[in-house]
N, C-alpha and C. Protein backbone atom coordinates (compact mmCIF):
# COMPACT_ATOMS: atom_id res chain seq x y z
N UNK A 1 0.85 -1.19 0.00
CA UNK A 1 0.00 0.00 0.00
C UNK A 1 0.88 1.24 0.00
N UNK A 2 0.67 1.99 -0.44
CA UNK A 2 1.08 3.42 -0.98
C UNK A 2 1.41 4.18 0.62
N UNK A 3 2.65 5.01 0.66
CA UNK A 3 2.63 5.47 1.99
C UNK A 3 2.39 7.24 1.95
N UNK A 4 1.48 7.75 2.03
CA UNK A 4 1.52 9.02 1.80
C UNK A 4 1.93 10.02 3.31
N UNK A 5 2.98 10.80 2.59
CA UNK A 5 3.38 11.31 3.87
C UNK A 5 2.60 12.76 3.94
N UNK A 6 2.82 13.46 5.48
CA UNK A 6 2.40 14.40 6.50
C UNK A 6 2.06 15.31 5.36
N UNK A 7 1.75 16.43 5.11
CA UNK A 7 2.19 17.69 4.49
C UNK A 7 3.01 18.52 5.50
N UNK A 8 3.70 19.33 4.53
CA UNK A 8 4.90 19.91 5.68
C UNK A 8 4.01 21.52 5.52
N UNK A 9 4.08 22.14 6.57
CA UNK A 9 3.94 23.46 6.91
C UNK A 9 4.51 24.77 6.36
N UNK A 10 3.76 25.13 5.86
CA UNK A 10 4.26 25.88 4.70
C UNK A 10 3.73 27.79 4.92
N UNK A 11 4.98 28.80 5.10
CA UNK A 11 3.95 29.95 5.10
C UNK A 11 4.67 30.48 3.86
N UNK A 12 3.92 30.74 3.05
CA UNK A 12 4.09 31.08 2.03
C UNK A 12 3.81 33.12 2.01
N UNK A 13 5.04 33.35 1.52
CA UNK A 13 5.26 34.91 1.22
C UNK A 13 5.44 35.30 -0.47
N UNK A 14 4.30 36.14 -0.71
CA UNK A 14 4.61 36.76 -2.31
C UNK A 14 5.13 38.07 -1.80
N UNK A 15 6.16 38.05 -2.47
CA UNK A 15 6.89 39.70 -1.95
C UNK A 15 6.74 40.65 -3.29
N UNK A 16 5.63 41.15 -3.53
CA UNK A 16 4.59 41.54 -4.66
C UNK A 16 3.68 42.32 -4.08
N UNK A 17 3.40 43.34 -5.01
CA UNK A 17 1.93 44.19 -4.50
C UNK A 17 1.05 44.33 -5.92
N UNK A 18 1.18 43.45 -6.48
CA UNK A 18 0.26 42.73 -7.68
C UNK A 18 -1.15 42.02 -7.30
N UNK A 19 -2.34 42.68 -6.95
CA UNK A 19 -3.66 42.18 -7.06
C UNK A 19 -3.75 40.66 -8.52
N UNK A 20 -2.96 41.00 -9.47
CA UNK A 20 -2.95 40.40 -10.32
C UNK A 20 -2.38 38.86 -9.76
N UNK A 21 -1.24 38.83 -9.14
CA UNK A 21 -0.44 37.70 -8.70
C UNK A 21 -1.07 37.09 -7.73
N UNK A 22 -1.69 37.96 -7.10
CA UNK A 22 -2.68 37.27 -5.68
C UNK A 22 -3.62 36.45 -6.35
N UNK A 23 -4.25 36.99 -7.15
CA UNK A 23 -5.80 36.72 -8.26
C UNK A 23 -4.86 35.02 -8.69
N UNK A 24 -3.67 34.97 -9.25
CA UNK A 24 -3.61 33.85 -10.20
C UNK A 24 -3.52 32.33 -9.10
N UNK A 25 -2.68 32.85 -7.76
CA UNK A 25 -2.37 32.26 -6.59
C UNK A 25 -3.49 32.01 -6.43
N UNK A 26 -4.89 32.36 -5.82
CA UNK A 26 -5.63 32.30 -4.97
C UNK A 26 -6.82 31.59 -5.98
N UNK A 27 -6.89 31.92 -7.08
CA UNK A 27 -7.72 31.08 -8.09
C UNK A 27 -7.08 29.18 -8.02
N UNK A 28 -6.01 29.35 -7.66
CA UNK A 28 -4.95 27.74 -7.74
C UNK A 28 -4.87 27.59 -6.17
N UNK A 29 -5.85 27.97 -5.46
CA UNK A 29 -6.13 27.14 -3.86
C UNK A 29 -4.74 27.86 -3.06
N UNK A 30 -4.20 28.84 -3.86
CA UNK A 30 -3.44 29.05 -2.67
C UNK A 30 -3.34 30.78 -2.22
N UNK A 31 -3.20 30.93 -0.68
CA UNK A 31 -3.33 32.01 -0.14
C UNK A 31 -2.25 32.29 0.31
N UNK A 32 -1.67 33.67 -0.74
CA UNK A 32 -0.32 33.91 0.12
C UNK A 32 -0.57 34.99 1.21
N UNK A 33 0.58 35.17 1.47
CA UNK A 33 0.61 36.25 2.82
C UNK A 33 1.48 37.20 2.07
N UNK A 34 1.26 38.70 1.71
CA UNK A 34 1.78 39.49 0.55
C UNK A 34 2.53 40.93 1.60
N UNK A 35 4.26 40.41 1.37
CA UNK A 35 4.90 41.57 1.85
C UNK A 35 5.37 42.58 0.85
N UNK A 36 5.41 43.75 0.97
CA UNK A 36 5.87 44.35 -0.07
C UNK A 36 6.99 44.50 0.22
N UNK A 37 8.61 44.71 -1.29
CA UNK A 37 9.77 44.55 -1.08
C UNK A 37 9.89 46.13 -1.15
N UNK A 38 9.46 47.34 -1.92
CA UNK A 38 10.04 48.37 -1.82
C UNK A 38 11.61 48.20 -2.65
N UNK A 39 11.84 47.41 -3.45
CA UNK A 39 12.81 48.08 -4.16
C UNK A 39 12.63 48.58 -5.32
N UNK A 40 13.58 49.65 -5.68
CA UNK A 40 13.87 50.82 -6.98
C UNK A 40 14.11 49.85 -8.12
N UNK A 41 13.00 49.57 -8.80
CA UNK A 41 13.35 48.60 -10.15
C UNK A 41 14.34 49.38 -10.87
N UNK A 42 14.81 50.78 -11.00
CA UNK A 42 15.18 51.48 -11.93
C UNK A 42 17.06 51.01 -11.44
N UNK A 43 16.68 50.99 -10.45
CA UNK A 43 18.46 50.76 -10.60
C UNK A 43 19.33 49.60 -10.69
N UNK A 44 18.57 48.92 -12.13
CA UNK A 44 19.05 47.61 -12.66
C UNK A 44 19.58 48.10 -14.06
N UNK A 45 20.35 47.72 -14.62
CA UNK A 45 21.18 48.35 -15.75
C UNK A 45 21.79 47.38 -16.37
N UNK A 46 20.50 46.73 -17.39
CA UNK A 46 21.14 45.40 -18.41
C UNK A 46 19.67 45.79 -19.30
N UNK A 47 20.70 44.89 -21.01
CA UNK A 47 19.84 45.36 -21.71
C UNK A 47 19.26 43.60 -22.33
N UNK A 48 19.81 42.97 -21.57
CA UNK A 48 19.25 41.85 -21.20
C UNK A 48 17.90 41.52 -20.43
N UNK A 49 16.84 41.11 -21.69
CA UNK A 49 15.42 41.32 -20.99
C UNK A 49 14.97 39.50 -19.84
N UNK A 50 15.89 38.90 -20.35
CA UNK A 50 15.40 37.37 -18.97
C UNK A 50 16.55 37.66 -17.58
N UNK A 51 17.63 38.40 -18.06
CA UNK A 51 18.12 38.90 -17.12
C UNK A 51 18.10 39.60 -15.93
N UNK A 52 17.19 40.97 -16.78
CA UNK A 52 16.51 41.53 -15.89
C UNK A 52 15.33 41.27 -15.16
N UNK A 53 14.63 40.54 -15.61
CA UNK A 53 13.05 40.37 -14.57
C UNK A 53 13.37 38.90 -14.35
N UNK A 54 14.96 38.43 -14.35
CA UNK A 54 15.39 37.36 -12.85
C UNK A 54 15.89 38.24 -11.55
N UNK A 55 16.95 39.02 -12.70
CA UNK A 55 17.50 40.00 -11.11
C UNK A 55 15.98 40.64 -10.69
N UNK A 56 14.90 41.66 -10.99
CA UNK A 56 14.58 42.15 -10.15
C UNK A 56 13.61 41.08 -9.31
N UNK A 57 13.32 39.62 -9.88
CA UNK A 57 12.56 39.20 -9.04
C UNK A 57 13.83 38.57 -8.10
N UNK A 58 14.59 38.42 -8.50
CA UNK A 58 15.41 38.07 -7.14
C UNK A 58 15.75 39.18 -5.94
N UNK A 59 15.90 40.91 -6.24
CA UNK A 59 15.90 41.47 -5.18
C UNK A 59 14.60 41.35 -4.58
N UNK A 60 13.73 41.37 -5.28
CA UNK A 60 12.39 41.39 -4.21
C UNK A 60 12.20 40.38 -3.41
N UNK A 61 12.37 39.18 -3.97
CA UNK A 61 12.28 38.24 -2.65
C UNK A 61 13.66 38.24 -1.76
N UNK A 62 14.47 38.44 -2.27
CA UNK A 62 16.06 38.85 -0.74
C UNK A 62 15.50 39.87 0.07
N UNK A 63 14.87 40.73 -0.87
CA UNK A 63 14.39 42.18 0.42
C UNK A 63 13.61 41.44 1.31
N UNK A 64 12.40 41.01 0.76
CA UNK A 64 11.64 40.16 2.36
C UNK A 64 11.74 39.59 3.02
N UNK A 65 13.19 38.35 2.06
CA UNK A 65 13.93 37.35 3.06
C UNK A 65 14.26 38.10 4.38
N UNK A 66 14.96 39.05 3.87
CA UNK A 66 16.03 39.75 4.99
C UNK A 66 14.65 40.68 6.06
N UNK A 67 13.95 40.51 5.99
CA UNK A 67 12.87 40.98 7.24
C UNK A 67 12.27 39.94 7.60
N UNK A 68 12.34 38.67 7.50
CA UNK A 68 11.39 37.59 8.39
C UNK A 68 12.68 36.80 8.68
N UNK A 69 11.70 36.18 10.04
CA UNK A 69 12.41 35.03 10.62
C UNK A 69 12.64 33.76 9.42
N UNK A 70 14.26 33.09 9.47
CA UNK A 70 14.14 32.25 8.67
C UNK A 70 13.81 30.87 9.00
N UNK A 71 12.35 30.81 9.44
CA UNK A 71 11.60 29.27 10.18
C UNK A 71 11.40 28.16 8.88
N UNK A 72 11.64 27.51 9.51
CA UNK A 72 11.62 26.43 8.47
C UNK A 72 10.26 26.01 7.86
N UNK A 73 9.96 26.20 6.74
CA UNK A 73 8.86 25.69 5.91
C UNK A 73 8.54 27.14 5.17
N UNK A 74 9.13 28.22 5.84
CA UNK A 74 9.07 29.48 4.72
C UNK A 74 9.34 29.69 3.59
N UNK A 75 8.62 30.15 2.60
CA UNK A 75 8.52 30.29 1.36
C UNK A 75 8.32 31.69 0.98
N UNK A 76 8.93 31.79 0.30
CA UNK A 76 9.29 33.42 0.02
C UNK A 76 9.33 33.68 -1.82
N UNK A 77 8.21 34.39 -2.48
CA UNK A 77 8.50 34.39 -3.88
C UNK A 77 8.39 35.55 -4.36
N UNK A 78 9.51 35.89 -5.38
CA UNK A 78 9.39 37.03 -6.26
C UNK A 78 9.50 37.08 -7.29
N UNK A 79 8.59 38.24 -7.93
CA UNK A 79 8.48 37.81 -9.08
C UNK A 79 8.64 39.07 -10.24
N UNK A 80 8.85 39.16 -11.59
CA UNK A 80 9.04 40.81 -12.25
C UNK A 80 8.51 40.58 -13.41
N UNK A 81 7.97 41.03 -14.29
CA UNK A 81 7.18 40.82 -15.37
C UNK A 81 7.39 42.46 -16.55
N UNK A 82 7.97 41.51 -17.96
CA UNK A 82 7.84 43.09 -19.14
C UNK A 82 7.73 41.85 -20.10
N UNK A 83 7.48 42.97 -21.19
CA UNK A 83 7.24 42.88 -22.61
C UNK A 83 8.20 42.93 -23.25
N UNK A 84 8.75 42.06 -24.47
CA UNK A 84 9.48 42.21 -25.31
C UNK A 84 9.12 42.13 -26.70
N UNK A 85 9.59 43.54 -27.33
CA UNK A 85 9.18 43.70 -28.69
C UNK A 85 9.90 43.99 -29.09
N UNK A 86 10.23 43.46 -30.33
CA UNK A 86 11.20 44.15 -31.74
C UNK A 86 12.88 43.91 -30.71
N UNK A 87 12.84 43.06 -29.53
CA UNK A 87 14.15 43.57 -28.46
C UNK A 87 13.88 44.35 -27.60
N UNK A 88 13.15 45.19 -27.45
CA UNK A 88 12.65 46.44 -27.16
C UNK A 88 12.16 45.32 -25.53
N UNK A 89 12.38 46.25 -24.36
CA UNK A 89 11.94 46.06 -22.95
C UNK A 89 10.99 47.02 -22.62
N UNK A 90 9.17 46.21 -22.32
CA UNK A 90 8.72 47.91 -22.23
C UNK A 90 7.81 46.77 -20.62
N UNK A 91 8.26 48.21 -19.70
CA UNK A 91 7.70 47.60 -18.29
C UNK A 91 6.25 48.45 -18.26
N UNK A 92 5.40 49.17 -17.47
CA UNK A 92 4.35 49.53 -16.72
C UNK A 92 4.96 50.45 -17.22
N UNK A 93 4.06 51.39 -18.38
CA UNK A 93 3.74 52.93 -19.07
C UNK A 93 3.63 53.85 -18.32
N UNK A 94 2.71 53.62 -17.41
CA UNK A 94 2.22 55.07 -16.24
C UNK A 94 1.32 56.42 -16.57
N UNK A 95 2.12 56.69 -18.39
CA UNK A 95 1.44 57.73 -18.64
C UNK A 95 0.60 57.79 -19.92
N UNK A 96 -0.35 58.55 -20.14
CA UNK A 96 -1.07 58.22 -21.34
C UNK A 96 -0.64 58.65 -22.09
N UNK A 97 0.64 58.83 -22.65
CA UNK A 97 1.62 59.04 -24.26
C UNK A 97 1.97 58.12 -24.24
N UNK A 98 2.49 57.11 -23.27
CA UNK A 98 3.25 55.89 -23.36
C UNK A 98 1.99 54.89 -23.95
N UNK A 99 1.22 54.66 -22.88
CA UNK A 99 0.59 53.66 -23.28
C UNK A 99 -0.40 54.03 -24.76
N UNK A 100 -0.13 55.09 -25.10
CA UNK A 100 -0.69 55.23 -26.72
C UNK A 100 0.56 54.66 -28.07
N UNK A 101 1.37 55.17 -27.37
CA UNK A 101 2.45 54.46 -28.39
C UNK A 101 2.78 53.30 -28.40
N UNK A 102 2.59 52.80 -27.18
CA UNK A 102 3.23 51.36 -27.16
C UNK A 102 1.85 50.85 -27.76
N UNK A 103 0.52 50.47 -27.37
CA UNK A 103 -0.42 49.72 -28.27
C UNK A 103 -0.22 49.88 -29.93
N UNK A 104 -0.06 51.56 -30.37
CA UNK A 104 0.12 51.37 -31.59
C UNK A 104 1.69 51.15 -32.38
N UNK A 105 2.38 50.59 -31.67
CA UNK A 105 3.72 49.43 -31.64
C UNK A 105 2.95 48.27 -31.91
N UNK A 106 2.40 48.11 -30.82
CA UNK A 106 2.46 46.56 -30.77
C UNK A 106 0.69 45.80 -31.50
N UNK A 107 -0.43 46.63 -31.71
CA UNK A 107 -1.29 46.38 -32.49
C UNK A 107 -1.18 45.37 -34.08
N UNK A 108 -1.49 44.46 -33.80
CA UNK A 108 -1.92 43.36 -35.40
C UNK A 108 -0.41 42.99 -35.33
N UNK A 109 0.79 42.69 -33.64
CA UNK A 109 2.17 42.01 -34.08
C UNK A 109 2.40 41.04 -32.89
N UNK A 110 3.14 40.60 -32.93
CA UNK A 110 3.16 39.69 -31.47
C UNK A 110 4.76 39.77 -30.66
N UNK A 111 4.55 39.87 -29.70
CA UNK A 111 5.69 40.16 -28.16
C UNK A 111 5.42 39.31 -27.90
N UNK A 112 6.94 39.06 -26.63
CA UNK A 112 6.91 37.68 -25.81
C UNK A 112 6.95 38.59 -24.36
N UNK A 113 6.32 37.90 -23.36
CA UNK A 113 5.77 38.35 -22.05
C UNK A 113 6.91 37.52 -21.16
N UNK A 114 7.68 38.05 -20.19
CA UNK A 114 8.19 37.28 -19.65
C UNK A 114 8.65 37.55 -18.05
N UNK A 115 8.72 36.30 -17.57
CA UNK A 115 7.94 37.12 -16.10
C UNK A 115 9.04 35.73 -14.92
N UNK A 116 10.11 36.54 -14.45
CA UNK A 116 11.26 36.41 -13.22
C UNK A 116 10.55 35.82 -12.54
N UNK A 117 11.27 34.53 -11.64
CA UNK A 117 10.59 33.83 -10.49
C UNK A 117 11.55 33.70 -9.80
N UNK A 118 11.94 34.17 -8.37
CA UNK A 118 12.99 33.68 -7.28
C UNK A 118 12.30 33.41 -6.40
N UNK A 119 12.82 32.12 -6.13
CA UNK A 119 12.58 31.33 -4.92
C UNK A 119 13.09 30.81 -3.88
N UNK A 120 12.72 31.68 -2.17
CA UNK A 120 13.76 31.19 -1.46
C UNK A 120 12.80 29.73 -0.52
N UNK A 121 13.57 28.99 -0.23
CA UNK A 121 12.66 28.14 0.81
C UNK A 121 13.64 27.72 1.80
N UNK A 122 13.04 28.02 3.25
CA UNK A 122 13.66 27.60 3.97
C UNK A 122 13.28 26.07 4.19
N UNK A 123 15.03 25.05 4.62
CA UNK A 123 14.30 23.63 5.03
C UNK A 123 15.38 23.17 5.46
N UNK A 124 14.62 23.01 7.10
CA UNK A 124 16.25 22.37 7.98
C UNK A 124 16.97 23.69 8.42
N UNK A 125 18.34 23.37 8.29
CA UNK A 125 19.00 24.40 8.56
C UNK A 125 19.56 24.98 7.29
N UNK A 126 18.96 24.64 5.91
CA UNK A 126 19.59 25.44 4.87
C UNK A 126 19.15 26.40 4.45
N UNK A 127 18.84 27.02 3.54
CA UNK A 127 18.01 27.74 2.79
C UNK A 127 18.45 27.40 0.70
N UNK A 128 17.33 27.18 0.46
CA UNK A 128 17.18 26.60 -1.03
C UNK A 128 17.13 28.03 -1.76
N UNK A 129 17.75 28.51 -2.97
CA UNK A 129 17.19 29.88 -3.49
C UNK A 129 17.40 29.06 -5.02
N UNK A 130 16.68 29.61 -5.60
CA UNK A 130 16.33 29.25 -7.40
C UNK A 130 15.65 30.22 -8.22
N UNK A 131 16.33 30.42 -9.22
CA UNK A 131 15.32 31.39 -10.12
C UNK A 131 15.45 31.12 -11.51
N UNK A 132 13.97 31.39 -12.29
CA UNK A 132 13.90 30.48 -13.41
C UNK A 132 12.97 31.88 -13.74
N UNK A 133 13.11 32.07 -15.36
CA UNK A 133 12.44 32.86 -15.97
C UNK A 133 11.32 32.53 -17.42
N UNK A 134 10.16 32.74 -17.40
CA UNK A 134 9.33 31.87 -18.25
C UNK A 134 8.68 33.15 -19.30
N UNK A 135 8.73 32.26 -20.44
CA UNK A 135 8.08 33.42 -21.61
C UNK A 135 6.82 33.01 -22.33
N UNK A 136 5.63 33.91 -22.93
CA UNK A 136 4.92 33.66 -23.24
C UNK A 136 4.39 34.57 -24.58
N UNK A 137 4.34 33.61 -25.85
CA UNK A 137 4.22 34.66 -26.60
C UNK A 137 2.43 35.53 -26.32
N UNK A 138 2.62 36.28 -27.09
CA UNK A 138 1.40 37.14 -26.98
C UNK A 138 1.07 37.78 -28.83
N UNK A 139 -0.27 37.66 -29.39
CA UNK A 139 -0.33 37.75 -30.58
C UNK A 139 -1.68 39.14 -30.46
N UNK A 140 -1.08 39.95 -30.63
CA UNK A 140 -1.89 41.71 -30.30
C UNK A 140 -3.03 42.21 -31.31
N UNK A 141 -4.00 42.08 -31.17
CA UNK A 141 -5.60 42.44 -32.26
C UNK A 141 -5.03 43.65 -33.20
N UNK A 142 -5.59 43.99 -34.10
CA UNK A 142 -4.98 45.37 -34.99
C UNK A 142 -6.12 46.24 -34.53
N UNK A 143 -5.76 46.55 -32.69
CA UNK A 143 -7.11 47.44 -32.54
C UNK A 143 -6.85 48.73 -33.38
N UNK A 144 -8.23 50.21 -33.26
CA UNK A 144 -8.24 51.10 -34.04
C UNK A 144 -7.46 52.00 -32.80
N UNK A 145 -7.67 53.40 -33.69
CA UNK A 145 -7.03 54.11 -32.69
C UNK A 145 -8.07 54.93 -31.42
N UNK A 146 -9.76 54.23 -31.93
CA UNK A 146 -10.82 54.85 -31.15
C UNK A 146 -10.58 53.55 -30.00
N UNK A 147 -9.85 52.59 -30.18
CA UNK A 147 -10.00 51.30 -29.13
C UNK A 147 -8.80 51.52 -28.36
N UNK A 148 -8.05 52.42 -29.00
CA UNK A 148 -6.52 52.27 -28.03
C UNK A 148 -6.80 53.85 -26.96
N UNK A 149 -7.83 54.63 -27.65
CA UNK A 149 -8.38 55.62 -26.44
C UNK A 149 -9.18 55.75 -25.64
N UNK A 150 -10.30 54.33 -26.42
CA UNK A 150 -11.16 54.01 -24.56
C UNK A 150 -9.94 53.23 -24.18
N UNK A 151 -9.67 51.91 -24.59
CA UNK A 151 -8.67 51.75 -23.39
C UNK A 151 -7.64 52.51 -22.49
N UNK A 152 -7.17 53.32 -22.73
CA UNK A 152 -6.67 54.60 -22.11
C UNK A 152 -7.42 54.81 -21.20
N UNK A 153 -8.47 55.32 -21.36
CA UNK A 153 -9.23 56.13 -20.67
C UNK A 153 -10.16 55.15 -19.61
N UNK A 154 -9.68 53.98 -19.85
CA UNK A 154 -10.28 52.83 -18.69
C UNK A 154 -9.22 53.27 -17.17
N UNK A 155 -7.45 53.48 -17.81
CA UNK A 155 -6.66 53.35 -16.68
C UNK A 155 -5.96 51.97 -16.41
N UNK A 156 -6.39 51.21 -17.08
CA UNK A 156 -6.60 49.80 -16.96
C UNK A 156 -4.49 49.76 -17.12
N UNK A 157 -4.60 50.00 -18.61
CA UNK A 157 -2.67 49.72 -19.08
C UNK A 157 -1.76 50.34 -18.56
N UNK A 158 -2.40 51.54 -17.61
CA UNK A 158 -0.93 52.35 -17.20
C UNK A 158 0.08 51.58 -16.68
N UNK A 159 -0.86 50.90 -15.66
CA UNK A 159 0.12 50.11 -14.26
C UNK A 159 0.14 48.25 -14.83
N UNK A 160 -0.04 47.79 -15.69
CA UNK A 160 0.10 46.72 -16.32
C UNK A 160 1.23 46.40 -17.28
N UNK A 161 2.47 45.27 -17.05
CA UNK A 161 3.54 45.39 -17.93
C UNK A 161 3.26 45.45 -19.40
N UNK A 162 3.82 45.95 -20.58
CA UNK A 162 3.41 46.05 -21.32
C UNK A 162 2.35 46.63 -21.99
N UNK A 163 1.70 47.57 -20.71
CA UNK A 163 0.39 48.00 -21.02
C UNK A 163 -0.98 47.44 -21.29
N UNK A 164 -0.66 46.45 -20.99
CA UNK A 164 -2.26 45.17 -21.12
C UNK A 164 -2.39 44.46 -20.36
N UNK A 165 -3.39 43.54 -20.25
CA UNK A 165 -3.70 42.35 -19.40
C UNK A 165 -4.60 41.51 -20.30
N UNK A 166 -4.62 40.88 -19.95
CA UNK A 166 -5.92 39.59 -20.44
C UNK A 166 -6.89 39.09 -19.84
N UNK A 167 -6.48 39.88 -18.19
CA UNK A 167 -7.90 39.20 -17.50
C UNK A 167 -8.39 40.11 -17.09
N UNK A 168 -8.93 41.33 -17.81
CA UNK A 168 -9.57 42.32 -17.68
C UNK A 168 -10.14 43.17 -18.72
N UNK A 169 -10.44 44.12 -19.30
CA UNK A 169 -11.02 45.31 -20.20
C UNK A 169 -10.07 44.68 -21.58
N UNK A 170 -8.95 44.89 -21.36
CA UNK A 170 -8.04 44.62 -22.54
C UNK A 170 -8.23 42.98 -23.13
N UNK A 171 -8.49 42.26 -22.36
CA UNK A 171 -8.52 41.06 -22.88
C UNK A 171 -9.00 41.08 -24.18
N UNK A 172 -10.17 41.09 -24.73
CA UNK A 172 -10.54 41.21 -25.99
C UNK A 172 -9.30 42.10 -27.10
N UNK A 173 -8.29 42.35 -26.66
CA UNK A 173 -7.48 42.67 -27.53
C UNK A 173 -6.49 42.17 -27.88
N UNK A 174 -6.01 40.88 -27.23
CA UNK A 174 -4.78 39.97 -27.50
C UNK A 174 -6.15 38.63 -28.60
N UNK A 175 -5.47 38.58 -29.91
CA UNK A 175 -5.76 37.50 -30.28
C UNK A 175 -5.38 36.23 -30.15
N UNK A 176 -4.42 35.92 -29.51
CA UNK A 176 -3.84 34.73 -29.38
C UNK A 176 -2.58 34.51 -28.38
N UNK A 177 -2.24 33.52 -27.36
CA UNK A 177 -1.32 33.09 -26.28
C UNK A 177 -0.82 32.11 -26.94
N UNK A 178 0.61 32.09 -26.62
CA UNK A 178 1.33 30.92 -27.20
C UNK A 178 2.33 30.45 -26.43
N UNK A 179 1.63 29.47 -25.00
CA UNK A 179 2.21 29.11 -23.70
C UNK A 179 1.21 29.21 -22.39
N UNK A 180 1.95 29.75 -21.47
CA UNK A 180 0.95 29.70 -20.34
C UNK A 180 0.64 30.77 -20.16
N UNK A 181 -1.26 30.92 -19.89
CA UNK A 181 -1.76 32.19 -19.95
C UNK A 181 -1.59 33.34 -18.58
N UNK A 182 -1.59 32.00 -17.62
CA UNK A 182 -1.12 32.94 -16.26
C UNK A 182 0.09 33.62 -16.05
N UNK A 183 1.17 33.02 -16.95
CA UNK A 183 2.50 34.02 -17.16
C UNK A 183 2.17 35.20 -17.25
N UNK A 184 1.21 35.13 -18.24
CA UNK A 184 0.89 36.82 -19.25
C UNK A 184 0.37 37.56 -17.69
N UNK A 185 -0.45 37.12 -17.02
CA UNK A 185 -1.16 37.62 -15.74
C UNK A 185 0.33 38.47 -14.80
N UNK A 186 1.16 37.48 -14.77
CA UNK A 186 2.48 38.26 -13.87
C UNK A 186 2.90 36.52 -13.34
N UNK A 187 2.47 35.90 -13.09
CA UNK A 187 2.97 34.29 -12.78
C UNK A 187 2.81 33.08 -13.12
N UNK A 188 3.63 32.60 -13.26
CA UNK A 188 3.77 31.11 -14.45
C UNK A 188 3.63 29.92 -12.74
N UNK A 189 2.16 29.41 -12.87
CA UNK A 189 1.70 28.59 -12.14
C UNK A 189 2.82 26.85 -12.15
N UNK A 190 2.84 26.17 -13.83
CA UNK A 190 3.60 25.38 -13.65
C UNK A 190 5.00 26.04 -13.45
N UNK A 191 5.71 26.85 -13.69
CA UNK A 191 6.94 26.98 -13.42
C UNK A 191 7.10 27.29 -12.19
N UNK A 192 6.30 27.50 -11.17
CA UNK A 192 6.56 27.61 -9.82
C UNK A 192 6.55 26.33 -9.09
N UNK A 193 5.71 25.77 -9.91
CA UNK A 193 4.90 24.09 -9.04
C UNK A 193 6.50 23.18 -9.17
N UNK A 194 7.44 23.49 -10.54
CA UNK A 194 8.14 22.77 -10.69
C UNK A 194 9.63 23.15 -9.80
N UNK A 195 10.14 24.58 -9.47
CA UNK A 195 10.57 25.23 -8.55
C UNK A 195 10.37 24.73 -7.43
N UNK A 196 9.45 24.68 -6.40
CA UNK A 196 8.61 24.12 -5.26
C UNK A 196 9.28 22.47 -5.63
N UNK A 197 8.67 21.98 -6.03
CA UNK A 197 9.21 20.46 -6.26
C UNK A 197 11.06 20.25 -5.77
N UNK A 198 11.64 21.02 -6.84
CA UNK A 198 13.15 20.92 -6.81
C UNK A 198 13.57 21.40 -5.39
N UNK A 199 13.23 22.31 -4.55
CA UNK A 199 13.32 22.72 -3.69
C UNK A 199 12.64 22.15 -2.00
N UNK A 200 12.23 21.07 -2.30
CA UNK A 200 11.55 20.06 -1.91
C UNK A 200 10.36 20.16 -0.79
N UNK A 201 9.28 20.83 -1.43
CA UNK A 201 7.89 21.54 -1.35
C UNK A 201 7.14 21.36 -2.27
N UNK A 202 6.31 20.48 -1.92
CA UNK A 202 4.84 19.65 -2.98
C UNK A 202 4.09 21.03 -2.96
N UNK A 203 3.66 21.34 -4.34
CA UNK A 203 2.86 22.22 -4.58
C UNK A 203 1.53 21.68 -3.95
N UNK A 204 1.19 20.59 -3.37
CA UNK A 204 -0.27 20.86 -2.77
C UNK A 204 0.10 20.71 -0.97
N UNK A 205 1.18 21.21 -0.80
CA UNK A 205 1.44 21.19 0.38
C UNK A 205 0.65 22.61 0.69
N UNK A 206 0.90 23.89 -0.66
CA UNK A 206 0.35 24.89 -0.21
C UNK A 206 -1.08 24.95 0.18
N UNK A 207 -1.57 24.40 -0.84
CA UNK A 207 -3.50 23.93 -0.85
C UNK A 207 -3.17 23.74 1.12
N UNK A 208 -2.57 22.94 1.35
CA UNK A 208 -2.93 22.46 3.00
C UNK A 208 -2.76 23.50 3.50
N UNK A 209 -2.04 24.27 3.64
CA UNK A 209 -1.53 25.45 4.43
C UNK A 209 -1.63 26.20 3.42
N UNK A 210 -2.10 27.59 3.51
CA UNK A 210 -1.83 28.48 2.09
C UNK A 210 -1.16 29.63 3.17
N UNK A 211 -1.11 29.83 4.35
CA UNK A 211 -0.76 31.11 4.68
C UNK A 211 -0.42 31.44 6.05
């Protein structure tokens, strides 16, 4: 007979202030506990786009590491998310010139979405850290330019990488995903489950404990 062991105790930390990342977590049974890291994304300086949204998801989860106790079964994740077009790195617009230019960039062409995962886990007396970066293409509607100014005027793209989302107002404007759709959201569900694994934390350990 099959021996199934305990689940191990798990508090799980998104060091994120992404409603979006909570939304993809909490739809997949799990409830994190969400610290914010407070670091200056701007003072990363590579023109390397998997590079960069590993480093910044790796400072964000070191920043939170370094404020909690390191108890064993802690889980600590960070994560960074942009757009790549033409080479081109385009993070969260902010302003409405940006996010007008960038849709009519990227309207009727397709970018790859790609979105940093660091992972620390405490277990025993070690600590496990890993970071893996996952891409997702994205294939963009040839909206008009009356669709790229209600969307504007929703607010919706300012604060969204790349200026879009898919699980909201904009959705109807990506014609096509080519990979995993929760990447595009800000987090790649199997690439964490498989992280967790290597690091030796059953992704339904979280389901038992989410928080």
């Amino acid at each position: 007979m099959a021996q199934h062991r305990a689940p191990l105790r798990v508090r799980f930390v998104l060091a994120s202030a992404s409603p979006a990342r909570v939304s993809v977590l909490r739809g997949a049974g799990v409830v994190p506990e969400v610290v914010v890291s407070g670091v200056d994304e701007s003072g990363i300086a590579t023109h390397d786009p998997p590079a960069l949204v590993g480093e910044l998801a790796r400072l964000k989860a070191e920043a939170v590491f370094a404020g909690l106790d390191a108890e064993v079964g802690l889980v600590v994740l960070g994560c960074d998310s942009v757009l790549v077009l033409d080479g081109e790195v385009h993070g969260k617009p902010y302003t409405d010139d940006r996010v007008r230019a960038r849709w009519r960039q990227m309207r009727g062409r397709r970018g790859d979405l790609l979105t940093g995962h660091h992972l620390i886990v405490v277990r025993g007396d070690e600590v496990v850290r890993s970071t893996e970066v996952a891409g997702t293409g994205v294939v963009f509607a040839d909206v008009t330019d009356a669709e790229i100014e209600a969307y504007l005027a929703t607010g919706e793209p300012h604060h969204c990488a790349g200026a879009f989302t898919i699980d909201g107002v904009g959705g109807a404007f990506v014609d096509r995903i080519e990979g995993d759709h929760h990447n595009v959201i800000g987090l790649s569900l199997p690439t964490l489950r498989r992280m967790l694994a290597a690091s030796g934390v059953a992704w339904t350990d979280l389901w038992q404990h989410p928080g």
